[in-house]
N, C-alpha and C. Protein backbone atom coordinates (compact mmCIF):
# COMPACT_ATOMS: atom_id res chain seq x y z
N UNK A 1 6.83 31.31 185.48
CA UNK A 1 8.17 31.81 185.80
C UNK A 1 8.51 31.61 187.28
N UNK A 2 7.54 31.78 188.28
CA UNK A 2 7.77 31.61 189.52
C UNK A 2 7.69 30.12 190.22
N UNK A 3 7.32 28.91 188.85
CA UNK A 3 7.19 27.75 189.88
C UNK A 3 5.71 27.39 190.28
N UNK A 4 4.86 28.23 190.06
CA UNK A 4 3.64 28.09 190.52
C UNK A 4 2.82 26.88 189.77
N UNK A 5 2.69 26.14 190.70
CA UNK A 5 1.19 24.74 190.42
C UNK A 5 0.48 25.46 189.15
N UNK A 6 0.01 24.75 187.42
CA UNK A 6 -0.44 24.84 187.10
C UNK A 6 -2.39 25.14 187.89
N UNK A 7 -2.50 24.28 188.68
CA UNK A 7 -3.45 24.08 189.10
C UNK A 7 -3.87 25.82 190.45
N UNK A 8 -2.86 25.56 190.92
CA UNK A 8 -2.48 27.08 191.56
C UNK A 8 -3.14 27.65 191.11
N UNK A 9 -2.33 28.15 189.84
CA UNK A 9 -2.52 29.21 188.80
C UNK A 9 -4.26 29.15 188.71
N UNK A 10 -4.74 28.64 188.20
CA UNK A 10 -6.29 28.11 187.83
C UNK A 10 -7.14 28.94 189.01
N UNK A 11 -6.89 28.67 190.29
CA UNK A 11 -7.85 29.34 191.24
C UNK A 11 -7.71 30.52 191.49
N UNK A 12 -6.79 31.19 190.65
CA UNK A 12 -6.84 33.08 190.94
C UNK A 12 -7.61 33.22 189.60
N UNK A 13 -7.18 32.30 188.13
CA UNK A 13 -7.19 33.01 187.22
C UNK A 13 -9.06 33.57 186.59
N UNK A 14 -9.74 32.66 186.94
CA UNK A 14 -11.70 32.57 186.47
C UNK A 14 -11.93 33.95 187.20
N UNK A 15 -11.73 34.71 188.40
CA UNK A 15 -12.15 35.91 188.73
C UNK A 15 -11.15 36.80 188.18
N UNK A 16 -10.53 37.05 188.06
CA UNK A 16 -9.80 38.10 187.29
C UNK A 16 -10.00 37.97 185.74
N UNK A 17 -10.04 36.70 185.05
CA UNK A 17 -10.52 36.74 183.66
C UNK A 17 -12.04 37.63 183.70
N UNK A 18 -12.59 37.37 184.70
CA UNK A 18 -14.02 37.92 184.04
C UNK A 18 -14.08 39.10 184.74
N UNK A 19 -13.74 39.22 185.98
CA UNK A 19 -13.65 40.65 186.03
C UNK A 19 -13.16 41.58 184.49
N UNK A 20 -12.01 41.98 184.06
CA UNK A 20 -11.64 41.86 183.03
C UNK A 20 -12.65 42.04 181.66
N UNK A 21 -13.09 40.47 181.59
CA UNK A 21 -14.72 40.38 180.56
C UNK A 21 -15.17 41.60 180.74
N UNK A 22 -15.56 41.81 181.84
CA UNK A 22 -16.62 43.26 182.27
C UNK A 22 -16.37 44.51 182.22
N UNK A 23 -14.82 44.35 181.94
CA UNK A 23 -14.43 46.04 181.70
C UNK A 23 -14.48 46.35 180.27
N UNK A 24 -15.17 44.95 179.25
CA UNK A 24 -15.41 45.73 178.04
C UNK A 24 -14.01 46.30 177.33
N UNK A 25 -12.91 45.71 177.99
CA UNK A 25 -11.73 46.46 177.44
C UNK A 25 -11.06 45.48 176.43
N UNK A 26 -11.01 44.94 175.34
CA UNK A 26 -10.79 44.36 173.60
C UNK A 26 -9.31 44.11 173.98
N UNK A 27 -8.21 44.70 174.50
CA UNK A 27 -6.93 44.62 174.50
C UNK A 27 -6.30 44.01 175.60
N UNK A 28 -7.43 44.07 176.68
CA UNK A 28 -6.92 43.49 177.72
C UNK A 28 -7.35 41.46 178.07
N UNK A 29 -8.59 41.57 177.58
CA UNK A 29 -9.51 40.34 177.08
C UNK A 29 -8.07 39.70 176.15
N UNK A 30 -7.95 39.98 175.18
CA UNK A 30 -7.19 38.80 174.63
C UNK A 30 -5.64 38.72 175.26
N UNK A 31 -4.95 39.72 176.42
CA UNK A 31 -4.09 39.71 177.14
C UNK A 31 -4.87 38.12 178.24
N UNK A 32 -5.55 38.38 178.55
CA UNK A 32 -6.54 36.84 179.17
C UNK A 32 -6.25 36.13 178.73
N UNK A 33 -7.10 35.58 177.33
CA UNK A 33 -7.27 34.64 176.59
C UNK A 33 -5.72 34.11 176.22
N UNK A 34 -4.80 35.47 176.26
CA UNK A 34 -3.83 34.22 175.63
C UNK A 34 -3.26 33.72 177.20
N UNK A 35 -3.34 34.50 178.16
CA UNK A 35 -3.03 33.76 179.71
C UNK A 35 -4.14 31.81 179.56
N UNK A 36 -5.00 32.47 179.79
CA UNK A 36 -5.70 30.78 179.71
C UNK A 36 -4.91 29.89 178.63
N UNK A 37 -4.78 29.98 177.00
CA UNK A 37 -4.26 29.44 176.47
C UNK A 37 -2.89 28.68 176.81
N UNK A 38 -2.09 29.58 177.07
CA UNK A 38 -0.58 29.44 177.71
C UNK A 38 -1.13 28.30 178.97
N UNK A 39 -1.68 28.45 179.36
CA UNK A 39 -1.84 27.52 180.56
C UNK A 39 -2.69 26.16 180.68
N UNK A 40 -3.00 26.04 179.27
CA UNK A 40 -4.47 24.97 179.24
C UNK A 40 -3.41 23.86 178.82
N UNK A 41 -2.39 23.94 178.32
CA UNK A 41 -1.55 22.64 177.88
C UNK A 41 -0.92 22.10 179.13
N UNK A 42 -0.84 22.77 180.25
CA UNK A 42 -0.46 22.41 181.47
C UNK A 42 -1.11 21.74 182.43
N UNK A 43 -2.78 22.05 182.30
CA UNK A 43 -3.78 21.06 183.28
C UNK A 43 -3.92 19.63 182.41
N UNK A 44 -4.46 19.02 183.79
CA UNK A 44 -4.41 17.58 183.33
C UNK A 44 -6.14 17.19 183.51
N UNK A 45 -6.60 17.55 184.91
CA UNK A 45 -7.67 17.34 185.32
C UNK A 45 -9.06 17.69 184.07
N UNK A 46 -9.94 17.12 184.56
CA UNK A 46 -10.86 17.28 183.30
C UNK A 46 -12.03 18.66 184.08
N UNK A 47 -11.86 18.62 185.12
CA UNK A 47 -12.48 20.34 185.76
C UNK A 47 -11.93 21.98 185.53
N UNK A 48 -10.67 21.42 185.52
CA UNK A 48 -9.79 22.45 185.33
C UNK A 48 -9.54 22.49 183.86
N UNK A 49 -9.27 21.30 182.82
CA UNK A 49 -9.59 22.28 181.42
C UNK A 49 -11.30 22.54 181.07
N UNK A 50 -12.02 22.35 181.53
CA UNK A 50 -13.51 22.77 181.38
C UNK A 50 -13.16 24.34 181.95
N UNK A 51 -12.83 24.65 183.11
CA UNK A 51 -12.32 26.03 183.23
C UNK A 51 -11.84 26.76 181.99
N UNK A 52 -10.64 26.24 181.92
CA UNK A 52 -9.82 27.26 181.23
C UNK A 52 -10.80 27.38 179.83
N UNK A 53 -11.23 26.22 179.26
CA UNK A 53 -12.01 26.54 177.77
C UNK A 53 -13.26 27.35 177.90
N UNK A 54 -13.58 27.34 179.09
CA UNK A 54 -14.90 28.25 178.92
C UNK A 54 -14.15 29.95 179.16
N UNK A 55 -13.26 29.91 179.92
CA UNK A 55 -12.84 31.39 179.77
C UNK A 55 -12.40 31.79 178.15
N UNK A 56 -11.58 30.53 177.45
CA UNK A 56 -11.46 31.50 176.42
C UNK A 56 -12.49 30.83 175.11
N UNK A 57 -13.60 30.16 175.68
CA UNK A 57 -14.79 30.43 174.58
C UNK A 57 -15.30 31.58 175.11
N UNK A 58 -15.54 31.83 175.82
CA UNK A 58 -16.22 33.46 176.34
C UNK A 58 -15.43 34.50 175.96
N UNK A 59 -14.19 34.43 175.80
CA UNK A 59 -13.46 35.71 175.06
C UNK A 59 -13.33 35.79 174.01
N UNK A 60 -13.40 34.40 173.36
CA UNK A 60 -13.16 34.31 172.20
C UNK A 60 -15.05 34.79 171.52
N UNK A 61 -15.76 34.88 172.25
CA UNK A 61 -16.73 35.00 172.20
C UNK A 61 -16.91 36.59 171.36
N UNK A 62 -16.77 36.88 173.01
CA UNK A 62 -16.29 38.72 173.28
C UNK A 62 -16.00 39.54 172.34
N UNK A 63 -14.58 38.70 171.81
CA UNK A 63 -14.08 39.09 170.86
C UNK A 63 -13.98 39.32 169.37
N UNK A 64 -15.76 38.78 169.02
CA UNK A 64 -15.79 38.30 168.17
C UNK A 64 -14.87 37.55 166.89
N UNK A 65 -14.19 36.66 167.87
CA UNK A 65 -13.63 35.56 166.99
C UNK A 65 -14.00 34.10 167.29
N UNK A 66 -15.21 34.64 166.19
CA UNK A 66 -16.08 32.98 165.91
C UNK A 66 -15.14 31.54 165.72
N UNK A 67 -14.71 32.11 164.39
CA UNK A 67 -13.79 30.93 163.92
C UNK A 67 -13.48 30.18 165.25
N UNK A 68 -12.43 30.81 165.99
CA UNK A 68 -11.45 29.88 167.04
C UNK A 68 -12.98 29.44 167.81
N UNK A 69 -13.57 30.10 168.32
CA UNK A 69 -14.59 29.45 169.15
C UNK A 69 -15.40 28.18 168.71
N UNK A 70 -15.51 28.18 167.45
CA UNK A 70 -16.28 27.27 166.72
C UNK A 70 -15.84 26.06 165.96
N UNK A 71 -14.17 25.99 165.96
CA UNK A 71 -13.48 24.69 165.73
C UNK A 71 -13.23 23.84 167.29
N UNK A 72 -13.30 25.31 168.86
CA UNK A 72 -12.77 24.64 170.01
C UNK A 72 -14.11 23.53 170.78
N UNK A 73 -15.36 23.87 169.59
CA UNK A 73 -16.49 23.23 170.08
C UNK A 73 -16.67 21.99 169.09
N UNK A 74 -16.47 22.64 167.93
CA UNK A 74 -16.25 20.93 167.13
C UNK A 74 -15.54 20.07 167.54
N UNK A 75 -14.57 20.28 168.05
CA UNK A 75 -12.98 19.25 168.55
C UNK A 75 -13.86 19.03 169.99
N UNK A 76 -14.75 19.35 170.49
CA UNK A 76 -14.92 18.92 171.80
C UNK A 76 -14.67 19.72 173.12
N UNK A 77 -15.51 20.24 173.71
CA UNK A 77 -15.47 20.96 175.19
C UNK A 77 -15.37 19.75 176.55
N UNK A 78 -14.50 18.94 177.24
CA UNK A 78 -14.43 18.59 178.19
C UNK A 78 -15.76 18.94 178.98
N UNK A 79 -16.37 18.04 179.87
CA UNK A 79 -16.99 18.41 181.01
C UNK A 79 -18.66 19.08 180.19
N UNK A 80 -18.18 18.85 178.91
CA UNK A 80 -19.88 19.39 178.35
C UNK A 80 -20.92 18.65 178.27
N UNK A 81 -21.86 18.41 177.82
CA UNK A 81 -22.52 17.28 177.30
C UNK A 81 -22.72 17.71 176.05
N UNK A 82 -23.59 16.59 175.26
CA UNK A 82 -23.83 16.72 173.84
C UNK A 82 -24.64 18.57 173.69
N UNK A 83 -25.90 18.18 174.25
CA UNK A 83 -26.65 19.18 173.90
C UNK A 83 -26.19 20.54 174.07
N UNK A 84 -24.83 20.84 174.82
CA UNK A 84 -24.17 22.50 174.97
C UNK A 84 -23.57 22.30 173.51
N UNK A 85 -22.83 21.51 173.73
CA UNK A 85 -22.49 21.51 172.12
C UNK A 85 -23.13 21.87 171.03
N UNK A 86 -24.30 21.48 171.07
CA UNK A 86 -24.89 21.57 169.97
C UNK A 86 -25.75 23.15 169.38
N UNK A 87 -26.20 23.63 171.10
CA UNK A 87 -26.96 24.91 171.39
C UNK A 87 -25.43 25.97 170.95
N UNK A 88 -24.63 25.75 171.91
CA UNK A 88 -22.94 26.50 171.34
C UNK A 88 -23.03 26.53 169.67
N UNK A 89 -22.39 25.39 169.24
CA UNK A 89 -22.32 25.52 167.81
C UNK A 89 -23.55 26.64 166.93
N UNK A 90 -24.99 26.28 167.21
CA UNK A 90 -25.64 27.15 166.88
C UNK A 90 -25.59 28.91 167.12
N UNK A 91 -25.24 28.96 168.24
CA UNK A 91 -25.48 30.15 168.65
C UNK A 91 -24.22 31.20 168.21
N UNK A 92 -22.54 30.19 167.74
CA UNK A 92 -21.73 30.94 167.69
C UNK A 92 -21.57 31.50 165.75
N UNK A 93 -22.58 30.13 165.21
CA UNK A 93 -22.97 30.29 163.73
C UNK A 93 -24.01 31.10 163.82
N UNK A 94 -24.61 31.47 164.36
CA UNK A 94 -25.22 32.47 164.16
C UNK A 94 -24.51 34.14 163.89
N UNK A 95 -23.69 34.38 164.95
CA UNK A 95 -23.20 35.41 165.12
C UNK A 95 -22.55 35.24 164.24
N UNK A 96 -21.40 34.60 163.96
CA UNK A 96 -20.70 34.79 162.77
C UNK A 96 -21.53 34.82 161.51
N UNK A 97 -22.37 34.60 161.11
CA UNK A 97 -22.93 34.86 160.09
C UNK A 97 -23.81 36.75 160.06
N UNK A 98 -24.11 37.45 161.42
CA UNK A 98 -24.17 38.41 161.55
C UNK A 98 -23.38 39.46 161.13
N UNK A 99 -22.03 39.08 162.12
CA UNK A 99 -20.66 39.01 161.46
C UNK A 99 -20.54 39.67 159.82
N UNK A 100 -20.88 38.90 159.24
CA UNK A 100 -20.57 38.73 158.05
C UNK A 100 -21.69 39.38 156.76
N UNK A 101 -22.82 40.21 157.71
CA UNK A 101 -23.81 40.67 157.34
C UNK A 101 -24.68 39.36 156.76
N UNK A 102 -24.75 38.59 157.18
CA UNK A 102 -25.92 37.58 156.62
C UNK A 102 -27.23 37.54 157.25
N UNK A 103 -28.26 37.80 157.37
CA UNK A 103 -29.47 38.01 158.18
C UNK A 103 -29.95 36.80 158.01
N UNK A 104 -30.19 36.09 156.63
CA UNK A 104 -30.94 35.09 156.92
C UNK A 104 -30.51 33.76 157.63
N UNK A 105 -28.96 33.64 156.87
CA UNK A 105 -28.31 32.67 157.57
C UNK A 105 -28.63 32.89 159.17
N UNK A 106 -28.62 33.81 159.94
CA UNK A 106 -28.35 34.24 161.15
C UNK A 106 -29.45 33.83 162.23
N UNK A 107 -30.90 34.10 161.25
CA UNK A 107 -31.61 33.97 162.13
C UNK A 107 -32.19 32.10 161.88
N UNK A 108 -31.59 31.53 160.72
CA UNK A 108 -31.83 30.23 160.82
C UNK A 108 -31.10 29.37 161.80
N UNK A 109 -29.74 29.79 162.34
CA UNK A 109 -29.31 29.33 163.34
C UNK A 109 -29.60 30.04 164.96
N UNK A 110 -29.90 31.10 164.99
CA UNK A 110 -30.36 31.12 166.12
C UNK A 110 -31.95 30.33 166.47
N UNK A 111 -32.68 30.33 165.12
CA UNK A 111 -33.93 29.67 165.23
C UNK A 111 -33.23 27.74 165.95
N UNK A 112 -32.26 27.35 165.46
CA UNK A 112 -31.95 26.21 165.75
C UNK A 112 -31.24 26.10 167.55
N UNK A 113 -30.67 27.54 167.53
CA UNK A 113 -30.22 27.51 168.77
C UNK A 113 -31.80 27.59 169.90
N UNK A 114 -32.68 28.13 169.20
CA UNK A 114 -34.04 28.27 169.97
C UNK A 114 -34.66 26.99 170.70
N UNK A 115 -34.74 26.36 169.51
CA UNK A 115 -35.02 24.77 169.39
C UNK A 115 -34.34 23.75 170.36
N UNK A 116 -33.15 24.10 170.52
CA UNK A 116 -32.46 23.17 171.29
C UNK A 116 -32.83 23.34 173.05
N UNK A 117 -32.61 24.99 173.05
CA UNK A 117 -32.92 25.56 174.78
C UNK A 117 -33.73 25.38 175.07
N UNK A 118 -34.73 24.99 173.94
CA UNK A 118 -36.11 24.77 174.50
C UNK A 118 -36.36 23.43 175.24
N UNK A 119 -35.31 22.43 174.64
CA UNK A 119 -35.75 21.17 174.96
C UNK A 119 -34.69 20.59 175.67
N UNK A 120 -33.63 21.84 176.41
CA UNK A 120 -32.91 20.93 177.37
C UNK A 120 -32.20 22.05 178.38
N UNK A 121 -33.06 23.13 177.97
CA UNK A 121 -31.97 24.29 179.18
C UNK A 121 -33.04 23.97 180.16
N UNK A 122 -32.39 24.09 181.62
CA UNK A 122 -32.68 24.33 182.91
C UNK A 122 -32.87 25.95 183.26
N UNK A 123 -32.25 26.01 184.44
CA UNK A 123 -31.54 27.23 184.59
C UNK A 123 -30.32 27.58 184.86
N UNK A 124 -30.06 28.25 183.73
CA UNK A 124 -28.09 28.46 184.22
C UNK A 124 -27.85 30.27 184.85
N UNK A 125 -26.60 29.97 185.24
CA UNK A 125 -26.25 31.24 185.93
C UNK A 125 -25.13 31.57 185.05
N UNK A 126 -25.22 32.86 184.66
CA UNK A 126 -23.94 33.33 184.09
C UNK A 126 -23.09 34.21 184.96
N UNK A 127 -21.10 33.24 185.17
CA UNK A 127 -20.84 33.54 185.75
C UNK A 127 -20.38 34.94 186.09
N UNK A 128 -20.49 35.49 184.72
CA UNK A 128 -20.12 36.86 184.85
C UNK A 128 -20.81 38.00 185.44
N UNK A 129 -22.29 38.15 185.52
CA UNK A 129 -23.06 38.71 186.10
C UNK A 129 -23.41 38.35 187.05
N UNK A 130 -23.25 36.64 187.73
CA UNK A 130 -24.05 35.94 188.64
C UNK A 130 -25.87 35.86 188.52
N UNK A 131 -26.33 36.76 187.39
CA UNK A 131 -27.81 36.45 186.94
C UNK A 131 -28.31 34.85 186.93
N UNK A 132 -29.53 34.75 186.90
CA UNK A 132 -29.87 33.68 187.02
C UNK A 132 -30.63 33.55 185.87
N UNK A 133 -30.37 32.46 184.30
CA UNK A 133 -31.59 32.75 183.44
C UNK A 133 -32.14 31.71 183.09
N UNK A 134 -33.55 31.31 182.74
CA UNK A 134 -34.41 30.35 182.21
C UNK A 134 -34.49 29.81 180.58
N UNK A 135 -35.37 28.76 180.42
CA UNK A 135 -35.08 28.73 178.99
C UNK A 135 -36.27 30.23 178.53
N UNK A 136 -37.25 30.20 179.02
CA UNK A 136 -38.16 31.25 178.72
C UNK A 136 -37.45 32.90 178.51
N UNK A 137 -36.61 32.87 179.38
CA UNK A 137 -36.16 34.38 179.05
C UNK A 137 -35.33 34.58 178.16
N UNK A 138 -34.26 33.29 177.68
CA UNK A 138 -33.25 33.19 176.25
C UNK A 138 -34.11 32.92 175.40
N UNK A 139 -35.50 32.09 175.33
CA UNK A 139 -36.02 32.17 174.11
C UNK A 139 -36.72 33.53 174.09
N UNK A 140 -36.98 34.34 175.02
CA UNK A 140 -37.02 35.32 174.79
C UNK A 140 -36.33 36.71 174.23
N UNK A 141 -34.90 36.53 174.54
CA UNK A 141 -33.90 37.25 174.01
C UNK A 141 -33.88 37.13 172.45
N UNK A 142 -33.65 35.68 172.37
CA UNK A 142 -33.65 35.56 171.00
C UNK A 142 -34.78 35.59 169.66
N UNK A 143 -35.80 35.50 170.29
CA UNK A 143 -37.24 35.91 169.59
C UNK A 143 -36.93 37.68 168.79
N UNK A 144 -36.74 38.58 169.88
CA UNK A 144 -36.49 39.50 170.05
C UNK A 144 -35.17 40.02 169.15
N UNK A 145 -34.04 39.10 169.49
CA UNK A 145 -33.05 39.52 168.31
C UNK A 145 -33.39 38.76 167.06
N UNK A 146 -34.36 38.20 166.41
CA UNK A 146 -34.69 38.00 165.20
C UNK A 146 -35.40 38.70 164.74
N UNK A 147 -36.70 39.23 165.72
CA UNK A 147 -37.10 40.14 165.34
C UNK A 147 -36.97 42.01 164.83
N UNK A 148 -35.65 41.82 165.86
CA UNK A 148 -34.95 43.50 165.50
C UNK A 148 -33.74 43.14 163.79
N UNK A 149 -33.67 41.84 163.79
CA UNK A 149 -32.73 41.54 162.77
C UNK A 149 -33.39 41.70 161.10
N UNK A 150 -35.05 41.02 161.39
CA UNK A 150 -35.90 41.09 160.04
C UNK A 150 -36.27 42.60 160.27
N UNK A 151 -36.74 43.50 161.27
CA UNK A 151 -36.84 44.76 161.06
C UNK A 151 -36.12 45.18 160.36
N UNK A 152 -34.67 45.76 160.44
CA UNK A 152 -33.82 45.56 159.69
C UNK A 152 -33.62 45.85 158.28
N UNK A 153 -34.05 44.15 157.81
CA UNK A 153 -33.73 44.08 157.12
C UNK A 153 -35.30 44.18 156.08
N UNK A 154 -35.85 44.61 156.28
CA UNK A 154 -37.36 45.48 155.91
C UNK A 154 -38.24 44.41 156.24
N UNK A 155 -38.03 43.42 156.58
CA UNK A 155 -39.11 42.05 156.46
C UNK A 155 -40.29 42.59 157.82
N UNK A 156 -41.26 43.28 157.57
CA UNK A 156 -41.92 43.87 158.67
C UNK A 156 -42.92 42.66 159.36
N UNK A 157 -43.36 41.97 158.56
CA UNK A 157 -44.63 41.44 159.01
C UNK A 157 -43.64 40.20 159.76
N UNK A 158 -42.77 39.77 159.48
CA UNK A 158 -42.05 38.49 160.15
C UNK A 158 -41.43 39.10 161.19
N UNK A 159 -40.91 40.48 161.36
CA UNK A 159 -40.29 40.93 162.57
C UNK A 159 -41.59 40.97 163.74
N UNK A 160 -42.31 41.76 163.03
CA UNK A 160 -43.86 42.21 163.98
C UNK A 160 -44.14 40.21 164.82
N UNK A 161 -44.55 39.28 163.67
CA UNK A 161 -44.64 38.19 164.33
C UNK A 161 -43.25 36.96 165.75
N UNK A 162 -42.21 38.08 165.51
CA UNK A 162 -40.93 37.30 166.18
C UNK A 162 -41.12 38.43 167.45
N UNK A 163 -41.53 39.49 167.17
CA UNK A 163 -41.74 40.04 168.54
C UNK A 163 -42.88 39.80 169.52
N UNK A 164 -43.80 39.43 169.10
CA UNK A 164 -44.93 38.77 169.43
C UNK A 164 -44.67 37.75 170.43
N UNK A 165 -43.67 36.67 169.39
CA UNK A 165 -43.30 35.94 170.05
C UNK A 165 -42.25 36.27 171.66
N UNK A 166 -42.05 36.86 171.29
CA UNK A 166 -40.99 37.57 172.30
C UNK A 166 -41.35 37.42 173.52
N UNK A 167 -42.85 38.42 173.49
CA UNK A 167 -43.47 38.88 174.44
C UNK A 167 -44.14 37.71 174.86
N UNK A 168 -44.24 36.65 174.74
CA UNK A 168 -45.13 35.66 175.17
C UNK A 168 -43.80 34.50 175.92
N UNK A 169 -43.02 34.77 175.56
CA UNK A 169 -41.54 34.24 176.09
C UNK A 169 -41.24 35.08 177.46
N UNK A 170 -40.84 36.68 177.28
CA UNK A 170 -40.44 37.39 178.32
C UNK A 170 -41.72 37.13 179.22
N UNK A 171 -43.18 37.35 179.13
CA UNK A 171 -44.11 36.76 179.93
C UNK A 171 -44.26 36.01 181.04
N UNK A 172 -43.87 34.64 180.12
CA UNK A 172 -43.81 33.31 181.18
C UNK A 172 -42.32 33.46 181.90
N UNK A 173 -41.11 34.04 181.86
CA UNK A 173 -39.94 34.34 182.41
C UNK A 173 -40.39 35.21 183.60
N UNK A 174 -41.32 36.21 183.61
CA UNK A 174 -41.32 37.13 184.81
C UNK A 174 -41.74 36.28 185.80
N UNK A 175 -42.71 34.98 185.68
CA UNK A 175 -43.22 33.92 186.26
C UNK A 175 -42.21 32.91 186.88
N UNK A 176 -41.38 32.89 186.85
CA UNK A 176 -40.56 32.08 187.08
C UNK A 176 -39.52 32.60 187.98
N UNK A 177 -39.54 33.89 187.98
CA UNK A 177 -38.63 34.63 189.36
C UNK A 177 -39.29 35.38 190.65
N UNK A 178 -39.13 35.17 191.63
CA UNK A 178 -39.65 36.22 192.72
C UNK A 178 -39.88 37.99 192.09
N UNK A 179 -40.95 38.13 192.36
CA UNK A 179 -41.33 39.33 192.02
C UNK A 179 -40.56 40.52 192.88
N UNK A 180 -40.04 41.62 191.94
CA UNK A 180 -38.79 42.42 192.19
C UNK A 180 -37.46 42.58 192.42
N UNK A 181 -37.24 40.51 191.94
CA UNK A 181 -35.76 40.59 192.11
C UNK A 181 -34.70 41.16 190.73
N UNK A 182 -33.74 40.91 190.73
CA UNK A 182 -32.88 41.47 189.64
C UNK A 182 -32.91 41.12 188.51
N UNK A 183 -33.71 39.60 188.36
CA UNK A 183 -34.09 39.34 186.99
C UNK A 183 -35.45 39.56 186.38
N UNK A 184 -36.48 39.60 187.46
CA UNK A 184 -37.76 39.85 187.11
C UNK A 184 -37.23 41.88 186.22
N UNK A 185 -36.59 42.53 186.96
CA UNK A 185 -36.18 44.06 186.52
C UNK A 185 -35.70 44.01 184.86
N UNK A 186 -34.73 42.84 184.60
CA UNK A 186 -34.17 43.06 183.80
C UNK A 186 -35.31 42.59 182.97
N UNK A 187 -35.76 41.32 182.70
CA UNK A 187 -36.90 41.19 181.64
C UNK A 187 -38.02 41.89 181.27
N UNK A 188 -38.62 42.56 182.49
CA UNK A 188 -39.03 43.84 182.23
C UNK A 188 -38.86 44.40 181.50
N UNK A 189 -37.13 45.26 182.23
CA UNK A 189 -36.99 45.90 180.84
C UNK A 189 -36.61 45.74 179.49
N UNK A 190 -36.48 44.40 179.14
CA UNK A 190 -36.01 44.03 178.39
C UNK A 190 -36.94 43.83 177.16
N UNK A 191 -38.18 43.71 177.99
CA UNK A 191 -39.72 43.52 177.04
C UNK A 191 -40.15 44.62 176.91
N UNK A 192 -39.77 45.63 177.54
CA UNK A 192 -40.24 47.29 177.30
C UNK A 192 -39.61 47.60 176.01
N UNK A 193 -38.03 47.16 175.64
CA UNK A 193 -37.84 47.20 174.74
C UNK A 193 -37.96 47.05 173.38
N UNK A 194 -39.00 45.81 173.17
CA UNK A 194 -39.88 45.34 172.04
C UNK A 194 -40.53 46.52 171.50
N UNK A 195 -40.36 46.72 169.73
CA UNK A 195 -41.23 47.83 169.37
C UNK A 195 -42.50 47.52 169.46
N UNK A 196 -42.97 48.85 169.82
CA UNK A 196 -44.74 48.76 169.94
C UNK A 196 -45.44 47.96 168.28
N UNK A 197 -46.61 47.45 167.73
CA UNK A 197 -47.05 47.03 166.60
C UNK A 197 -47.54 48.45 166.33
């Protein structure tokens, strides 16, 4: 309305979208998402729609609305490479199949999303927390949510063995950060969380 540079627009909008993210507030998030939307037909640059789609795959995330997230990764994410694609697709079929109360479906795609981080994550930073995480500590997360998922769903001896795994994941992760910084704390506690056998 005011004239403002699509591109303008773009460098206020990634900190206030995620600020936002973080307030956990459902009504205000898709007040976002449809801001990015409204504005993604307007960039041209291939940095700036890699922006805008990751804000609203992350809300769309949030929001649990798989669907849209999971046709905007089939059609192609700008600025991605193959293998996000592929770890994405897994990880957002997973949830939607959670979603949908499916356990087994759920944990066969996160098992695939496992597979992939294993053999091509670095370390990424998520921009919303600014954390720093490894492939060791997501295959650790996710060990962990398969294993609270077959708990669950009574499968004891396969949960008992996915937590296992867990712990041998969160392990080699505490190794990989300076001792007492903000991520060594969180995996900590994050492995404290594993039920005892």
């Amino acid at each position: 309305d005011k004239g403002i540079a699509p591109s303008q627009m773009l460098r206020f909008l990634p900190n206030s979208f995620y600020a936002v993210l973080n307030t956990e507030d459902p009504a205000r998030l898709q007040e976002m998402v449809a801001i990015a939307k409204e504005l993604r037909p307007a960039l041209t640059a291939e940095r700036d729609l890699t922006t805008v789609n990751s804000m609203i795959l992350d809300g769309s995330f949030i929001l649990n609305d798989y669907d849209t997230a999971i046709t905007m990764v089939e059609q192609g994410v700008p600025g991605r490479d193959e293998a996000w694609h592929a770890s994405a697709l897994e990880k957002l079929k997973a949830h939607r199949a959670l979603d949908a109360g499916n356990t087994e479906e759920a944990v066969k795609h996160f098992r695939e999303f496992m597979k992939i981080i294993s053999e091509t994550m670095d370390r990424e930073v998520d921009p919303s927390t600014g954390m720093t995480y490894t492939a060791s500590w997501c295959l650790g997360r996710n060990a962990k949510r398969i294993g609270d998922l077959l708990k669950k769903a009574g499968e004891a001896d396969r949960s008992a063995d996915a937590y296992r795994e867990a712990k041998k994941h969160f392990q080699k992760a505490l190794t990989e950060f300076p001792e007492g910084s903000r991520e060594t704390d969180a995996i900590a506690k994050e492995m404290a969380e594993i039920p005892q056998a």
